[in-house]
C-alpha atoms as a PDB file:
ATOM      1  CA  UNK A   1       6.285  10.201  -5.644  1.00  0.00           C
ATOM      2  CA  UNK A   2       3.029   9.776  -4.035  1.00  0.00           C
ATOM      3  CA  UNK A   3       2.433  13.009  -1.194  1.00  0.00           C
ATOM      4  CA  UNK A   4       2.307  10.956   2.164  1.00  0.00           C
ATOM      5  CA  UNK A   5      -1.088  11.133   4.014  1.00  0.00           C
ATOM      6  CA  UNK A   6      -1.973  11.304   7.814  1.00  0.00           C
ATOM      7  CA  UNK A   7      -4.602   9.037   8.900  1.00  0.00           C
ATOM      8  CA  UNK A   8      -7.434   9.491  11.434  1.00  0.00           C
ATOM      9  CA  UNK A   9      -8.378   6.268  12.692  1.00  0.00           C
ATOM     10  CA  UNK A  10      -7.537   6.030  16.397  1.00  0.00           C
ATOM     11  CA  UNK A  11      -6.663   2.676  15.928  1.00  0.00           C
ATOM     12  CA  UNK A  12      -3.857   0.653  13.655  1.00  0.00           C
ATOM     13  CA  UNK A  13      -6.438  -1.210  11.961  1.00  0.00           C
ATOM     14  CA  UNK A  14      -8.087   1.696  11.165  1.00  0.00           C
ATOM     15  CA  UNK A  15      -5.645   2.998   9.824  1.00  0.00           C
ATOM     16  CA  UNK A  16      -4.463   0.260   7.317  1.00  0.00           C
ATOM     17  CA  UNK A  17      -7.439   0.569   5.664  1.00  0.00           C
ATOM     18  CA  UNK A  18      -7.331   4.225   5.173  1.00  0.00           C
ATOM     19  CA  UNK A  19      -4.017   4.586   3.946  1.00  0.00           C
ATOM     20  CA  UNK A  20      -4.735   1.322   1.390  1.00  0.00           C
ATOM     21  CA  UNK A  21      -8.145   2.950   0.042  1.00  0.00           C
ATOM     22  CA  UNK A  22      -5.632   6.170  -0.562  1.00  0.00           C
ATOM     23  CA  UNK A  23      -2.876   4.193  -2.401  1.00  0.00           C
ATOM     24  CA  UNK A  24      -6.315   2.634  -4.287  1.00  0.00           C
ATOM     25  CA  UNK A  25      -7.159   6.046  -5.427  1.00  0.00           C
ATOM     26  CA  UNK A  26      -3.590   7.202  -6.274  1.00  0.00           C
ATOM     27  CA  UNK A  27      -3.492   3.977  -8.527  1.00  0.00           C
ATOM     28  CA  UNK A  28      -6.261   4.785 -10.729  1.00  0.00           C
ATOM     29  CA  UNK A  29      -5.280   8.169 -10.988  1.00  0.00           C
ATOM     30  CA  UNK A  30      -2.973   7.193 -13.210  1.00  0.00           C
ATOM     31  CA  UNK A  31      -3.331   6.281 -16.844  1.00  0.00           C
ATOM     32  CA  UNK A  32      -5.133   2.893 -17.784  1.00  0.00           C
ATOM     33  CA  UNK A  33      -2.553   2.563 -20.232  1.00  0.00           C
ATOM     34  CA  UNK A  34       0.451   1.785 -17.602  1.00  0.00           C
ATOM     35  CA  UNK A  35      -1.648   1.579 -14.083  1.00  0.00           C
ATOM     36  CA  UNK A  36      -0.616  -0.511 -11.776  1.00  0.00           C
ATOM     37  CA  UNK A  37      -2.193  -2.827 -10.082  1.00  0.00           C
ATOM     38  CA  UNK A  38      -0.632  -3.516  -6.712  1.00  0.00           C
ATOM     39  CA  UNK A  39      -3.067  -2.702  -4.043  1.00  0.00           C
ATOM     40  CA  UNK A  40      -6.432  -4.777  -4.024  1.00  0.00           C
ATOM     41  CA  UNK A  41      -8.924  -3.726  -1.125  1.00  0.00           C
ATOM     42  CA  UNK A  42     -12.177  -6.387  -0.715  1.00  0.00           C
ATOM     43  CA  UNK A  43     -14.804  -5.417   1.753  1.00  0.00           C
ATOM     44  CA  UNK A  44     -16.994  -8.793   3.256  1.00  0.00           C
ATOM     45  CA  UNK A  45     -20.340  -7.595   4.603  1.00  0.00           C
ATOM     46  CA  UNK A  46     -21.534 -10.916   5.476  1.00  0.00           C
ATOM     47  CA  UNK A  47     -18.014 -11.539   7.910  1.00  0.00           C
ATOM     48  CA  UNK A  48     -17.648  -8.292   8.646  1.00  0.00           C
ATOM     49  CA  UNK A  49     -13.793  -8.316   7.307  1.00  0.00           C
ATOM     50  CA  UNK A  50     -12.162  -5.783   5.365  1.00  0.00           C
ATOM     51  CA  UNK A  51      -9.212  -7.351   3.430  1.00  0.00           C
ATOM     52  CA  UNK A  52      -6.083  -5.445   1.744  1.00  0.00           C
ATOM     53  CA  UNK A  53      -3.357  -7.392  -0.525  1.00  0.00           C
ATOM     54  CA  UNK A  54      -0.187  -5.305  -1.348  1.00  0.00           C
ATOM     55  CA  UNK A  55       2.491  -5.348  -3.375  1.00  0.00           C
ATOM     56  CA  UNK A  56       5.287  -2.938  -4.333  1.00  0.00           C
ATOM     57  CA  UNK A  57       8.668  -3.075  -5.683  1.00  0.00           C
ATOM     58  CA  UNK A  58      11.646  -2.886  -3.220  1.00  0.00           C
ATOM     59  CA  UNK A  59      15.443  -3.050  -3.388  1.00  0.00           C
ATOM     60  CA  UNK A  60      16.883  -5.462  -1.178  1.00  0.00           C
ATOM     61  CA  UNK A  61      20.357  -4.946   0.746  1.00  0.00           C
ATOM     62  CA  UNK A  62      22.536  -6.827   3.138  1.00  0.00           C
ATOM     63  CA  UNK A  63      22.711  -5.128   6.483  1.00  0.00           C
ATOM     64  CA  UNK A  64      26.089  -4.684   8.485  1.00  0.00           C
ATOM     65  CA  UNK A  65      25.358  -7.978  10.698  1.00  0.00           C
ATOM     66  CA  UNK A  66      24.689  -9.605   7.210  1.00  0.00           C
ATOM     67  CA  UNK A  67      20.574  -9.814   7.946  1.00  0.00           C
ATOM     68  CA  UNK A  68      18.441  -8.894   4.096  1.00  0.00           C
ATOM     69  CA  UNK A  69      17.300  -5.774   4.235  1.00  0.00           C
ATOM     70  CA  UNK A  70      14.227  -4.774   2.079  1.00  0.00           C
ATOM     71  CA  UNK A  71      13.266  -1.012   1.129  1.00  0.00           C
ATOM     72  CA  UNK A  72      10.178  -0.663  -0.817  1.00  0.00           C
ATOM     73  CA  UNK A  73      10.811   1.863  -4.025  1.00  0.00           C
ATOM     74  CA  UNK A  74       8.025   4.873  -4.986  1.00  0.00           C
ATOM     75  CA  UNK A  75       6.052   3.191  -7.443  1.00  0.00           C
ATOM     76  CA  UNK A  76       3.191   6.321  -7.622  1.00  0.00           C
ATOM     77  CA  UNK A  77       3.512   9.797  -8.977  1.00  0.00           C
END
């Protein structure tokens, strides 16, 4: 499992991006072979927008009051 990180950004946006360049880097630390490829960041100059797309696998549960309850699963070494 992936060592949790603490971000610096003052604000939440901020820190989105941070923590989803770090999950980037985490990805391609890991061998070609069986990387994954769930995090995708895209940086627009022209807009000015920074865009993240995410995707990890979860197990999903039914809570006491019978609401779905979804809790993502380590993915990262």
């Amino acid at each position: 499992m992936a060592t949790g990180v603490t971000p610096v950004a003052t604000i939440l946006e901020g820190q989105l991006w941070e923590i989803a360049v770090r999950v980037q880097v985490a990805e391609l630390a890991i061998d070609p072979a069986t990387r994954p490829n769930n995090i995708q960041t895209t940086i627009d100059t022209e807009n000015q927008t920074v865009s993240v797309t995410f995707s990890c696998p979860a197990t999903f549960s039914l809570s006491s009051s019978g609401a779905l309850v979804a809790s993502p699963t380590a993915y990262l070494p």
